[in-house]
Protein backbone atom coordinates (compact mmCIF):
# COMPACT_ATOMS: atom_id res chain seq x y z
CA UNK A 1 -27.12 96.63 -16.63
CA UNK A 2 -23.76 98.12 -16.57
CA UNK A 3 -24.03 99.51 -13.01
CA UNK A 4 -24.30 95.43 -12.04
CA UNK A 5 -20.94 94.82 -13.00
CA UNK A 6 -19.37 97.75 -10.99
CA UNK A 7 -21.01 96.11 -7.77
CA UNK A 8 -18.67 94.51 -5.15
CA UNK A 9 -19.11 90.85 -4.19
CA UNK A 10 -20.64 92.02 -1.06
CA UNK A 11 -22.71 95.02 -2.25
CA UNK A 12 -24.06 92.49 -4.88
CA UNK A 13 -24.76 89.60 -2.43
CA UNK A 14 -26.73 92.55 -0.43
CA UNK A 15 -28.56 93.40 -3.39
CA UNK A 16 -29.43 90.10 -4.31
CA UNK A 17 -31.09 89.74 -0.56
CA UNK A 18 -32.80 92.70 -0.48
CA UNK A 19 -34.20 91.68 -3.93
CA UNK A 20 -33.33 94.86 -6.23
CA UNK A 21 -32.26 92.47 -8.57
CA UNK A 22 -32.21 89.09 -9.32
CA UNK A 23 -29.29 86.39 -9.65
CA UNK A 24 -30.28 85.87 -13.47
CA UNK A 25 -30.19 89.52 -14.69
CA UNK A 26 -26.58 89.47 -12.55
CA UNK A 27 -25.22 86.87 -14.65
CA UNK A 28 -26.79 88.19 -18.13
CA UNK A 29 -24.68 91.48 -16.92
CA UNK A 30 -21.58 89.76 -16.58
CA UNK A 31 -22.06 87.13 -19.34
CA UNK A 32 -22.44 90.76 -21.87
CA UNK A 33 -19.29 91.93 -19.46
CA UNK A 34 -17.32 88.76 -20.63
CA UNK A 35 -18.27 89.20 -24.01
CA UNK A 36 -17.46 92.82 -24.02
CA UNK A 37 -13.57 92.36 -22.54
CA UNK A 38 -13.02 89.43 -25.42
CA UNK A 39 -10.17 91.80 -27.15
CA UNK A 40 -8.11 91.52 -23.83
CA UNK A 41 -8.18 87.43 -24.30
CA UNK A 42 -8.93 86.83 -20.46
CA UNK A 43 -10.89 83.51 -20.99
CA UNK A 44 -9.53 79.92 -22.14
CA UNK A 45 -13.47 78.79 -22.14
CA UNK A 46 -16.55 81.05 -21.34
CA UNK A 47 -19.19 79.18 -19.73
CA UNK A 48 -22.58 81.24 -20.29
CA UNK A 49 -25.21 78.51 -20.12
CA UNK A 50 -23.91 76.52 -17.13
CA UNK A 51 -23.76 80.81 -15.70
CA UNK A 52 -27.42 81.34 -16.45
CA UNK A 53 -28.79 77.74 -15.28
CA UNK A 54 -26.78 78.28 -11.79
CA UNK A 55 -27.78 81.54 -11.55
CA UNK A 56 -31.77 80.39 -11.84
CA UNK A 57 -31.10 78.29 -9.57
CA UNK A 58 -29.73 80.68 -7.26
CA UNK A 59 -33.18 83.09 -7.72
CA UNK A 60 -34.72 79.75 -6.56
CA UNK A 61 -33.17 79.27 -3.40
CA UNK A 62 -33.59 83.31 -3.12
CA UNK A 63 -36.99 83.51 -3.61
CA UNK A 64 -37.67 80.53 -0.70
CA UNK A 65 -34.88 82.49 1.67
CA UNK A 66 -32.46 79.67 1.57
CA UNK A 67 -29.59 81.93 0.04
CA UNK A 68 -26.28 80.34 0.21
CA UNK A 69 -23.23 82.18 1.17
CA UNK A 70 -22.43 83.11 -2.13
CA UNK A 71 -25.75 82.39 -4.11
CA UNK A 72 -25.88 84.02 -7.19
CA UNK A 73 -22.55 85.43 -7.62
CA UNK A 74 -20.54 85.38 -11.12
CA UNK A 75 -17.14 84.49 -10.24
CA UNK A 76 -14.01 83.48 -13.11
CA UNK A 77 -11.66 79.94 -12.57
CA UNK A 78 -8.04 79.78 -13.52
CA UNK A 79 -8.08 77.37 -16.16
CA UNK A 80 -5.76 75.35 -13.69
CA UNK A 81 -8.69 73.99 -11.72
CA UNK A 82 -10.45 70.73 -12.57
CA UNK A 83 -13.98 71.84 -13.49
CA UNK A 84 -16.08 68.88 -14.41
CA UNK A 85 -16.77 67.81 -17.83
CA UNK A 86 -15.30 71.45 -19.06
CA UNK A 87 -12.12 71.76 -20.67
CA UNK A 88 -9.21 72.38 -18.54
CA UNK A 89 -6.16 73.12 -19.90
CA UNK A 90 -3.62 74.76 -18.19
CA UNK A 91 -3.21 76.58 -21.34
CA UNK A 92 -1.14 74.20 -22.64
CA UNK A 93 -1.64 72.51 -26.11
CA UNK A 94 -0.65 69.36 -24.50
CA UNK A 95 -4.27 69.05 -22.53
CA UNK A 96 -6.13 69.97 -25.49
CA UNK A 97 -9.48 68.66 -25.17
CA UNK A 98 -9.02 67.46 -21.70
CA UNK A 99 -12.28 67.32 -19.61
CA UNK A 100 -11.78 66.13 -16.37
CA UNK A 101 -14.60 63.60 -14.85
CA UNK A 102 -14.05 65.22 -11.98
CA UNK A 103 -14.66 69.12 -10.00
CA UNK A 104 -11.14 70.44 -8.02
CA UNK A 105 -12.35 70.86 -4.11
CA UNK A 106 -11.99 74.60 -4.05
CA UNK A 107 -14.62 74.72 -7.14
CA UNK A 108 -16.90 71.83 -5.92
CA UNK A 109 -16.80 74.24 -2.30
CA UNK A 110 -17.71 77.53 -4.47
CA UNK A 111 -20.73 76.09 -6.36
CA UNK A 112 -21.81 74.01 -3.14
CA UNK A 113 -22.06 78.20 -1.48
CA UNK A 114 -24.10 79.16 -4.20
CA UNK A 115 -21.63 81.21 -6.73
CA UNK A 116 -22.10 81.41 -10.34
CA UNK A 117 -18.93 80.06 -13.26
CA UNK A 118 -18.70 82.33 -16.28
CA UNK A 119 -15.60 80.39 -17.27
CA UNK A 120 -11.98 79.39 -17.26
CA UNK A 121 -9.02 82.44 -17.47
CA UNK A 122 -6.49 82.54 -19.54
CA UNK A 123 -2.84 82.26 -17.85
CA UNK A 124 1.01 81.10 -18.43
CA UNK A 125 1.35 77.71 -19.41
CA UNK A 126 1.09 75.26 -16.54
CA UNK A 127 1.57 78.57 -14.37
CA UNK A 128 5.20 79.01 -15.48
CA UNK A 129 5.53 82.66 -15.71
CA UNK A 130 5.08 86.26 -14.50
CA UNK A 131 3.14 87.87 -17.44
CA UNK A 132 0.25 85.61 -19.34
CA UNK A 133 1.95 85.69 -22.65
CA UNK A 134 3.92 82.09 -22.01
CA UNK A 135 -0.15 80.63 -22.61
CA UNK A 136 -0.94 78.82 -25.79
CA UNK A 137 -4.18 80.62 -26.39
CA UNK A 138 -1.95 84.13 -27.04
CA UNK A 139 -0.80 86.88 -24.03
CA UNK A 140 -3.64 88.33 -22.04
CA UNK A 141 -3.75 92.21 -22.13
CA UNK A 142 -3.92 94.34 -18.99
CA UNK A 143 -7.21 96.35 -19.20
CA UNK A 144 -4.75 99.08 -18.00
CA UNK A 145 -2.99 101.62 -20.80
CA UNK A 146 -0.13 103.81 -20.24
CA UNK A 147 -1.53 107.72 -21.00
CA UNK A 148 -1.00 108.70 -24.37
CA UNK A 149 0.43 105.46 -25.11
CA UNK A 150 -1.76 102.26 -26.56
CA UNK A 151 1.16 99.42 -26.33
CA UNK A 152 -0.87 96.46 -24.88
CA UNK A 153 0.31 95.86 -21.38
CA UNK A 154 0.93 92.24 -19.24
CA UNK A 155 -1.57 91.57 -16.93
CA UNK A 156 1.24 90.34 -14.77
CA UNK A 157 0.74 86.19 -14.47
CA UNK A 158 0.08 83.58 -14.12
CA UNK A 159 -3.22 84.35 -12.97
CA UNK A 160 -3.28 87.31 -15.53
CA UNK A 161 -6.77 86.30 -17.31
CA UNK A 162 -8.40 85.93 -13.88
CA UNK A 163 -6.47 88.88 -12.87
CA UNK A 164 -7.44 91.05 -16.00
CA UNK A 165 -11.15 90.11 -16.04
CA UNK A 166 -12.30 91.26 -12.17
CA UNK A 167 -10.26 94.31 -13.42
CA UNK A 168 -12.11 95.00 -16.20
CA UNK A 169 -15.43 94.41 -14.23
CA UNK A 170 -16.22 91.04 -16.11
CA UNK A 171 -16.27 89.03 -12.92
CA UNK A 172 -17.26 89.91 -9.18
CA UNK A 173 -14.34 88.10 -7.92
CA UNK A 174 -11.88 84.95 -9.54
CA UNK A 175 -9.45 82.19 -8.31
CA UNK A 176 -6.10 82.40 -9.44
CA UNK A 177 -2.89 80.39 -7.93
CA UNK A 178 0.59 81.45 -6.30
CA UNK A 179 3.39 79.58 -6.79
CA UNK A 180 5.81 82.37 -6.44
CA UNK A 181 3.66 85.39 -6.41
CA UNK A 182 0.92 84.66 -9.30
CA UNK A 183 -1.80 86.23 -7.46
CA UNK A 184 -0.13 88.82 -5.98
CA UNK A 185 1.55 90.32 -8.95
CA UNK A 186 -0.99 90.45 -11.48
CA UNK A 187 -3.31 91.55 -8.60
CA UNK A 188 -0.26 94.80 -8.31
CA UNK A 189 -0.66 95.00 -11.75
CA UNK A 190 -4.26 95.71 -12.69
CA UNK A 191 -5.26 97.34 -9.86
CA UNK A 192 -7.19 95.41 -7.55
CA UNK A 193 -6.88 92.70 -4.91
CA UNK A 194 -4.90 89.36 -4.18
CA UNK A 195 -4.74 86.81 -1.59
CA UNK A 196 -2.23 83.86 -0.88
CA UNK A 197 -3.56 81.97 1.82
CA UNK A 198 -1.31 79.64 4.18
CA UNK A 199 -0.30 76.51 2.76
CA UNK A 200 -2.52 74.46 3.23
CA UNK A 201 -5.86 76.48 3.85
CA UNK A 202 -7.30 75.94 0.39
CA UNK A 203 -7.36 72.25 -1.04
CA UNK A 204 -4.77 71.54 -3.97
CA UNK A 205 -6.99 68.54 -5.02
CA UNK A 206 -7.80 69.38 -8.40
CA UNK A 207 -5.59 71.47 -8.87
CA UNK A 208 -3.27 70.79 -12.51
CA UNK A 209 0.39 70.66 -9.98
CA UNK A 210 3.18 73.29 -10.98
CA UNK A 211 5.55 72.67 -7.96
CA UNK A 212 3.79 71.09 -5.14
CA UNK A 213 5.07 72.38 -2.52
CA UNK A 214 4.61 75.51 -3.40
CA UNK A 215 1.30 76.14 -5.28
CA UNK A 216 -1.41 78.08 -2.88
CA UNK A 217 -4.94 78.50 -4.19
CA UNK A 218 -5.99 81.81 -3.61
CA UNK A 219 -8.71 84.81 -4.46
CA UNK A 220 -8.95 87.90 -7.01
CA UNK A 221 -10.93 90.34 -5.82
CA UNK A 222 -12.19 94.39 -6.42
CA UNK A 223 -11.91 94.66 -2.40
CA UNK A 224 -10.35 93.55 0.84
CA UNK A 225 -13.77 92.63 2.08
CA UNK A 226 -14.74 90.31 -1.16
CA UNK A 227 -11.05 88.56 -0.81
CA UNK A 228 -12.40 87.91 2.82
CA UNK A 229 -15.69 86.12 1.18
CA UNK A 230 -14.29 84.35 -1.41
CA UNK A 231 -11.43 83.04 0.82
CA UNK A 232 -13.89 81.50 3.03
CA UNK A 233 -16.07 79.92 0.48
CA UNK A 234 -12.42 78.50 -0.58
CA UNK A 235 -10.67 77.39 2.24
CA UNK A 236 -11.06 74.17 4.31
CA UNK A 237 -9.76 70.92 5.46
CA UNK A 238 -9.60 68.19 2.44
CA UNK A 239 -9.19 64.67 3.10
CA UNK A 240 -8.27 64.21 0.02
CA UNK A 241 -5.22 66.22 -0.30
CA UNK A 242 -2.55 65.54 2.37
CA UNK A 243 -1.01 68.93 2.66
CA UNK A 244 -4.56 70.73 3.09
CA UNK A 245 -4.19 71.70 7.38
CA UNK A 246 -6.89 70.08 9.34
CA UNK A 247 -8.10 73.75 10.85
CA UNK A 248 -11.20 75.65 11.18
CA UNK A 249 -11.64 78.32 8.82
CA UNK A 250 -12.49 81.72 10.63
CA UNK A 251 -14.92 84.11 9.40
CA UNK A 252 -12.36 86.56 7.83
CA UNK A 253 -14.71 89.21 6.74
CA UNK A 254 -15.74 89.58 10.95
CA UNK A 255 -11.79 90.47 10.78
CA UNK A 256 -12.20 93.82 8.93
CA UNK A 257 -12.38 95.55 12.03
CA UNK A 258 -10.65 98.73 11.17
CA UNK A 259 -8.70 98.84 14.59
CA UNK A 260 -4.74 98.09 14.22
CA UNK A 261 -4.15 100.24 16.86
CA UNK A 262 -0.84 98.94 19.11
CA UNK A 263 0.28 96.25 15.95
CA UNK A 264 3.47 95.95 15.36
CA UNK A 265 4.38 96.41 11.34
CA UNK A 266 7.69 94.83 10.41
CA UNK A 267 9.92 96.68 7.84
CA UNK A 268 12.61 94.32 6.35
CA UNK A 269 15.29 96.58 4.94
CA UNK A 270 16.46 93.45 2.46
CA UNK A 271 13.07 94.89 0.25
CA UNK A 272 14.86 97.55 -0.71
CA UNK A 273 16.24 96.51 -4.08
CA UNK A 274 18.73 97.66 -6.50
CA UNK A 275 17.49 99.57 -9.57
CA UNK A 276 13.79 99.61 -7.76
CA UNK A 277 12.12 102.32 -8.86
CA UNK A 278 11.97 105.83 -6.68
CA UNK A 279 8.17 105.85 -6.91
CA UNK A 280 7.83 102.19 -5.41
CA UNK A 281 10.21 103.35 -2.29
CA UNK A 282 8.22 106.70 -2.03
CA UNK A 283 4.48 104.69 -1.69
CA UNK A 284 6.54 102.44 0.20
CA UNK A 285 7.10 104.96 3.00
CA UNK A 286 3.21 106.23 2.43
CA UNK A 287 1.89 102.78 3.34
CA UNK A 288 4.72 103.02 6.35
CA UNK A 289 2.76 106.24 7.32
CA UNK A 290 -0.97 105.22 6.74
CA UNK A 291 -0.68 102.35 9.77
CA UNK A 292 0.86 105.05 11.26
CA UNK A 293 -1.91 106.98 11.28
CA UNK A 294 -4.14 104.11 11.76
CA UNK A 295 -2.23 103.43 15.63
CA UNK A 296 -0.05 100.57 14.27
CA UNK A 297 3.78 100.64 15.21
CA UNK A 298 6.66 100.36 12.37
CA UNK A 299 9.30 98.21 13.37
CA UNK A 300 12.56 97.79 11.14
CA UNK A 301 13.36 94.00 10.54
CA UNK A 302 16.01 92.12 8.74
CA UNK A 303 15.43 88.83 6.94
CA UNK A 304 18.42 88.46 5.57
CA UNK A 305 18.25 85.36 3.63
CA UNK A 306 15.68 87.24 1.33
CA UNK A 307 18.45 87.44 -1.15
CA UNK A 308 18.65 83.59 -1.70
CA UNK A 309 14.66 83.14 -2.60
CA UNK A 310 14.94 83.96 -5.90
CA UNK A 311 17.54 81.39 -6.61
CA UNK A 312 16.13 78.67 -4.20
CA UNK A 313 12.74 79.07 -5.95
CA UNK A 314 14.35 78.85 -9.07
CA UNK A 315 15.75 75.11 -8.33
CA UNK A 316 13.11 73.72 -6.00
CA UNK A 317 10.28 74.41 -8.28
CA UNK A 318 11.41 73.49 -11.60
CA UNK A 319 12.53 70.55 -9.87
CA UNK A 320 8.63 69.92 -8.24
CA UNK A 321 7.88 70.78 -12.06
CA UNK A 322 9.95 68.36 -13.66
CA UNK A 323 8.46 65.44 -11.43
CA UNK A 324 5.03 66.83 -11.62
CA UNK A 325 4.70 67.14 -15.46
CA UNK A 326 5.86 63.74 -16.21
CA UNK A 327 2.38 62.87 -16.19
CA UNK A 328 1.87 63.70 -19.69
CA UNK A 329 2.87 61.32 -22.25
CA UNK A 330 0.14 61.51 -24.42
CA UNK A 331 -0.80 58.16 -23.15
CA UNK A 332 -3.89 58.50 -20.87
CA UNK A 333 -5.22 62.18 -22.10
CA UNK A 334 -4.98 65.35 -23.96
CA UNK A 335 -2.52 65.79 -27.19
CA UNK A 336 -1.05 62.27 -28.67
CA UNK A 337 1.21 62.66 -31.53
CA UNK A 338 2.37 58.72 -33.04
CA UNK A 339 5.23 57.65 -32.90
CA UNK A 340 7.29 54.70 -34.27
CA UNK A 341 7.49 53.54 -30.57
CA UNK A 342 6.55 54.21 -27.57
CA UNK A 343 9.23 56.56 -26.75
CA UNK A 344 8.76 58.27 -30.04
CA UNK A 345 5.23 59.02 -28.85
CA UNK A 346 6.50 60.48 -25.16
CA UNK A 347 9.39 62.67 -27.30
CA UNK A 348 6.92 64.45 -29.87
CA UNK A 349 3.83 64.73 -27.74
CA UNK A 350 5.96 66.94 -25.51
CA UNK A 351 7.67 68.45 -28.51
CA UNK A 352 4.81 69.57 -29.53
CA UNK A 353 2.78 69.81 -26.25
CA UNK A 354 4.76 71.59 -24.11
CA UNK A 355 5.55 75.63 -24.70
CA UNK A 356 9.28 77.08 -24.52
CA UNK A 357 9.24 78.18 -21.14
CA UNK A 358 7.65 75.19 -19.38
CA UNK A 359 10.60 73.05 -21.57
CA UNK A 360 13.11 75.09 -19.55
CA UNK A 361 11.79 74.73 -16.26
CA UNK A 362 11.45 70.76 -17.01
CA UNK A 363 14.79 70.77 -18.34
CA UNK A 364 15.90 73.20 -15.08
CA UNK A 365 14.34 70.81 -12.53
CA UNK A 366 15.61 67.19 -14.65
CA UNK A 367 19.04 68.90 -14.57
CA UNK A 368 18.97 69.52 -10.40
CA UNK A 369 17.54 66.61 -9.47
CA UNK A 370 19.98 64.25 -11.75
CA UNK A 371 22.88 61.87 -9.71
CA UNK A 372 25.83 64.73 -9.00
CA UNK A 373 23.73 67.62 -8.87
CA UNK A 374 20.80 66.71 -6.29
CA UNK A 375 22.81 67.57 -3.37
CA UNK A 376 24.61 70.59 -4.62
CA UNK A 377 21.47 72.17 -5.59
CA UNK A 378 18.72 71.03 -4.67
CA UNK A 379 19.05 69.72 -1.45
CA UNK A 380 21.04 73.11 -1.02
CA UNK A 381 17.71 74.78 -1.87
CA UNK A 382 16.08 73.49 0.85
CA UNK A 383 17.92 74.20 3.13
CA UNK A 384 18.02 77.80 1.95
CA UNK A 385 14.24 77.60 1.99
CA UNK A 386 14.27 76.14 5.57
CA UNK A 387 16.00 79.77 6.59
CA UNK A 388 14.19 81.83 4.81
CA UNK A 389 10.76 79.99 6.78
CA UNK A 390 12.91 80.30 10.07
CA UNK A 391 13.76 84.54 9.59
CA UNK A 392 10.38 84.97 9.41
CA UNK A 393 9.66 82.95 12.39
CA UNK A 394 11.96 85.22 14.10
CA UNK A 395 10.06 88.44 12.46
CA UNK A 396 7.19 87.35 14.27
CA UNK A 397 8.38 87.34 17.54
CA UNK A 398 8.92 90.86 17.55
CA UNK A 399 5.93 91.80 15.00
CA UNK A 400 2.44 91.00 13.92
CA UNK A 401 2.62 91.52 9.81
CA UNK A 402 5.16 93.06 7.47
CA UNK A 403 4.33 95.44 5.07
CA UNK A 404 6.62 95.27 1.61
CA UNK A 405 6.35 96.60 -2.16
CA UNK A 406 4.41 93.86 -4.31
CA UNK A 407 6.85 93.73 -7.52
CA UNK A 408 9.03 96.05 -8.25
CA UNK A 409 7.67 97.80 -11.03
CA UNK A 410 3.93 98.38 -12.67
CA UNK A 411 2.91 96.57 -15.53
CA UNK A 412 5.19 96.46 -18.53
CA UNK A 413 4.42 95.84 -22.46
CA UNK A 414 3.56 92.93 -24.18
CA UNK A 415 7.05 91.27 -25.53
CA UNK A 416 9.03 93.55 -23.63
CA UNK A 417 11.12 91.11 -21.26
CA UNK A 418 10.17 88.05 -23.09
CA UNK A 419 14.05 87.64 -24.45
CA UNK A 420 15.35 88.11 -21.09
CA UNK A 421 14.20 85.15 -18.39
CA UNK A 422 15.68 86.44 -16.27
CA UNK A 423 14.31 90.05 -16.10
CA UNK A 424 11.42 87.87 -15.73
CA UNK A 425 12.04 86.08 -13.13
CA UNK A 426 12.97 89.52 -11.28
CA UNK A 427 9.50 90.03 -11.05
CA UNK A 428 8.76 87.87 -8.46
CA UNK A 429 11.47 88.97 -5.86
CA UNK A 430 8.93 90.31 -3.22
CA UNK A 431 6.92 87.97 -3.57
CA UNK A 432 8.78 84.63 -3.68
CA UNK A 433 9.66 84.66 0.37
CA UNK A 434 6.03 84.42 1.37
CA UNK A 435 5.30 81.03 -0.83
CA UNK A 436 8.49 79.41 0.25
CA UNK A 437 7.46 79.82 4.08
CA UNK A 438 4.19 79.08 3.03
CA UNK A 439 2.71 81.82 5.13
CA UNK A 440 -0.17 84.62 4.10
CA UNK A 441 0.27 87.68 2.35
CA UNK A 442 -2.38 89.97 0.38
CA UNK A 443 -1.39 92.55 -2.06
CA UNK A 444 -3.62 95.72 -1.88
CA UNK A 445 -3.63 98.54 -4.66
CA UNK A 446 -2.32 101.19 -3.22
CA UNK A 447 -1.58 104.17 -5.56
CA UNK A 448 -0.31 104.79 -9.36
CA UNK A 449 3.28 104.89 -11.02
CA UNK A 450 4.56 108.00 -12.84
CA UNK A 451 3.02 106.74 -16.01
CA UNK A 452 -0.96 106.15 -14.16
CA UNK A 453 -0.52 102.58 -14.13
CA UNK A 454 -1.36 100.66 -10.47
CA UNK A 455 0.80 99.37 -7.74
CA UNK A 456 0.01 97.69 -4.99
CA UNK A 457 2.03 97.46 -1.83
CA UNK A 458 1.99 93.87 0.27
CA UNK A 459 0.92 92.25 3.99
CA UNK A 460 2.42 89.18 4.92
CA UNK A 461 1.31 87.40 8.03
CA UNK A 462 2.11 84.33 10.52
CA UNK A 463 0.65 81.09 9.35
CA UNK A 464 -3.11 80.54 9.62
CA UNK A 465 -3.35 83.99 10.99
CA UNK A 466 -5.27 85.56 7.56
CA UNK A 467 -7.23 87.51 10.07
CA UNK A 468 -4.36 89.74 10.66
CA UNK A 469 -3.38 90.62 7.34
CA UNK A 470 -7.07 91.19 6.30
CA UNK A 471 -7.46 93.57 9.06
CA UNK A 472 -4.33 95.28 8.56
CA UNK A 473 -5.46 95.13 4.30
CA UNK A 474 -8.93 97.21 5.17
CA UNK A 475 -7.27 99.60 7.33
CA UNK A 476 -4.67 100.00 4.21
CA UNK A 477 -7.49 100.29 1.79
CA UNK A 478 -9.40 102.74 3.09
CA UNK A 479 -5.96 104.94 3.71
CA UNK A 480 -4.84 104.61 0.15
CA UNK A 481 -8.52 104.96 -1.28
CA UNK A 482 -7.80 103.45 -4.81
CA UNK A 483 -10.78 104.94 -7.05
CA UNK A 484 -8.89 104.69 -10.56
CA UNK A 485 -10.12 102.87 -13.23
CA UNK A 486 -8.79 101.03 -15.57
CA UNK A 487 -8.68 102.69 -19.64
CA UNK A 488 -10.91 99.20 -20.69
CA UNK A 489 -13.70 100.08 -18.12
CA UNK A 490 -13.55 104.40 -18.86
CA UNK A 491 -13.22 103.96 -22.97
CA UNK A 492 -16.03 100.83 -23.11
CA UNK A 493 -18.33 103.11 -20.74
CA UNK A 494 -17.70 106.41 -23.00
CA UNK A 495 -16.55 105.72 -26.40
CA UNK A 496 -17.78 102.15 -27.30
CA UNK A 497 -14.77 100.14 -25.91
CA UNK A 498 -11.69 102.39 -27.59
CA UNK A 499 -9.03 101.79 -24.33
CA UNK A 500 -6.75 103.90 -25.88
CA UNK A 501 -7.52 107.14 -24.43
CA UNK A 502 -6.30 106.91 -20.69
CA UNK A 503 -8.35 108.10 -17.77
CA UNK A 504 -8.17 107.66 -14.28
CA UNK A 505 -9.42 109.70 -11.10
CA UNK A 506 -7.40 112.00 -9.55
CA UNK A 507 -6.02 110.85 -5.72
């Protein structure tokens, strides 16, 4: 059974067609899988009956040879999609018991293609963070160890429990979201793939809003090609979600081509950090070298108003945040603690309901949006954010992607920044530019750190043009050949799940 969970989406959606095995004894692999990776707290809610009733269904539809597009595979949900009738949290204590009577688009699309739910992942409260240990359910742990050291590590976040789970071979693929990088970070992190879409490809209906404007539904994947697969079964025009763009969705896996021969790879030298790591810089210049190889052409860019993303992020979505989470008063669902009056009730249901850090970004956002301060900040944020969209518009008439770092480190220790915001916050510098233009960008593992921990290194496209940075993704892939595994996977496969040892293939 083990050897089912090392499958890719697509070797597994092959395997399932050719019939050498079925949809069902898929599911009970991953279902033992989920069970097995419980110590790194991935899951909110673990869904194995619903997993096993879809995935008979799927050996149904198999059997007559009306396989859907993803029949029968076992994917993970951030526990910030609406899944019907399951509990959806955000990890929050404030939605506690919550059960929407309703299914998000993006999941509704996913179980309409035939793939299979083994539950919700863990992640930061109300996807406020850069590490899954801001959730009320407890930190996530990165199935990833430092050598010789057994300090449980973030999975990077918010999507860290979706993140942490298709790294630990628990799921074939997961949805996660990126606000301001929370795919692409805790994809850097662990080792495998992660996809922000354009805004607007993937339906926000459903969706528990962090900053509106901002949040992209994306996929967590083992591979370039499985990002490809899940993207499509995600993507799509919604009706019922104004932003969602009314535009065909390609077939990105025909993408993976392999031929970036004459592209143009943009190199903005704003990336280039203080206090970033030598290592990061060195694989930096690899990846520069690999397209290289591959035909592509490296151009050197400047985006100079990279510097002010951080700080425009940090007003425009707290303030999205601050409207957005108003909702919950403890009036209509989820926690209600009494008060004397009415405004009692609103003051200790979100006392209680609401974790430190999403009480700061509320705060944050109520602050910069309050008479006297909405023009000097946040209208100055847009504006920022307006230039940082329009130097990347001017990137692309002289290139066809950019290649960056993803963060700028690997994954650090549980509790180690937690005092420090904004050390926090830092971790999100690459990423941040990309979800303020709203354009694509994939993060692809790419080698390991000093200490044989992962890093990936990033693509960011033009808007709607995924097909670019998927090609340009397989053609970094294969270059980089990432084979390592994480400690979870090597110790549970040799020494009855101890992850303390350290192991990882040599490059």
């Amino acid at each position: 059974m083990t050897a089912l969970t090392r499958l890719t989406m697509a070797a597994a959606r092959d395997g399932l067609r050719r019939r050498n095995f079925t949809a069902t004894e898929l599911a009970a692999a991953h279902v033992a899988a989920v069970e097995a990776a419980r110590p790194l707290n991935a899951f909110v809610t673990e869904t194995p009956e619903l997993a096993m009733a879809q995935a008979a269904e799927s050996d149904r539809r198999l059997q007559r040879g009306e396989a859907r597009p993803l029949e029968g595979l076992p994917l993970a949900i951030k526990d910030l999609f609406c899944t019907k009738d399951i509990l959806t949290t955000a990890s929050s204590h404030i939605l506690d018991g919550f059960k929407p009577p309703y299914e998000s688009t993006v999941t509704a699309q996913l179980w309409a293609a035939g793939a299979v739910m083994l539950g919700k992942t863990n992640m930061d409260e109300f996807a406020m963070g850069s590490s899954t240990t801001t959730s009320y359910y407890g930190p996530t742990e990165n199935p990833w160890r430092r050598p010789g050291d057994n300090r449980p590590l973030v999975p990077g976040g918010s999507s860290g429990g979706s993140a942490a789970i298709v790294a630990a071979c628990g799921a074939l693929g997961a949805t996660g979201t990126d606000t301001g990088g929370s795919i692409r970070q805790p994809a850097s992190f662990t080792g495998i793939v992660g996809m922000k879409p354009t805004y607007g490809r993937c339906s926000r209906w459903g969706v528990v809003a962090f900053a509106s404007s901002l949040d992209h539904p994306g996929p967590l994947t083992r591979t370039v090609r499985d990002a490809a697969m899940l993207l499509r079964g995600m993507a799509g025009h919604d009706p019922k979600d104004s932003t969602s763009a009314p535009v065909a969705v390609p077939d990105f896996e025909a993408a993976l081509t392999g031929d970036i021969r004459g592209l143009k790879v943009g190199i903005p030298k704003e990336y280039r950090v203080d206090g970033m790591p030598g290592e990061i810089e060195t694989l930096w210049q690899r990846g520069i070298e690999w397209l290289k190889t591959a035909g592509a052409h490296p151009v050197e860019i400047s985006l100079p108003m990279t510097k002010y993303a951080l700080p425009a992020y940090y007003i425009v979505a707290p303030a999205e945040a601050s409207s957005n989470l108003a909702r919950y008063d403890g009036v209509r669902f989820g926690l209600r603690v009494d008060g004397k009056s009415l405004e009692e009730m609103y003051e200790l249901t979100r006392a209680a309901g609401f974790g430190a850090e999403v009480r700061r970004r509320v705060l944050i956002g109520t602050y910069v949006l309050s008479a006297g301060y909405y023009d000097a900040y946040y209208v100055k944020a847009q504006r920022v954010r307006t230039l940082i969209a329009r130097d990347f518009a001017e990137a692309f008439k002289m290139v066809d992607c950019i290649l960056t770092p993803t963060a700028p480190s690997s994954a650090f220790a549980i509790g180690e920044k937690s005092d420090d915001p904004i050390a926090m916050y830092l971790n999100d510098v690459f990423t941040v530019p990309a979800d303020l233009a709203g354009i694509p960008a994939i993060s692809v593992p790419a080698g390991l750190d000093e200490s044989g921990l992962p890093l990936g290194l990033q693509i960011i496209g033009r808007a709607f043009d995924e097909e670019t940075v998927f090609r340009v993704a397989g053609v970094l892939e294969e270059a980089a050949s990432f084979t390592a595994t994480p400690q979870f996977i090597a110790g549970a496969s040799s020494s009855g799940g101890d992850i303390g040892s350290g192991h990882h293939e040599p490059h």
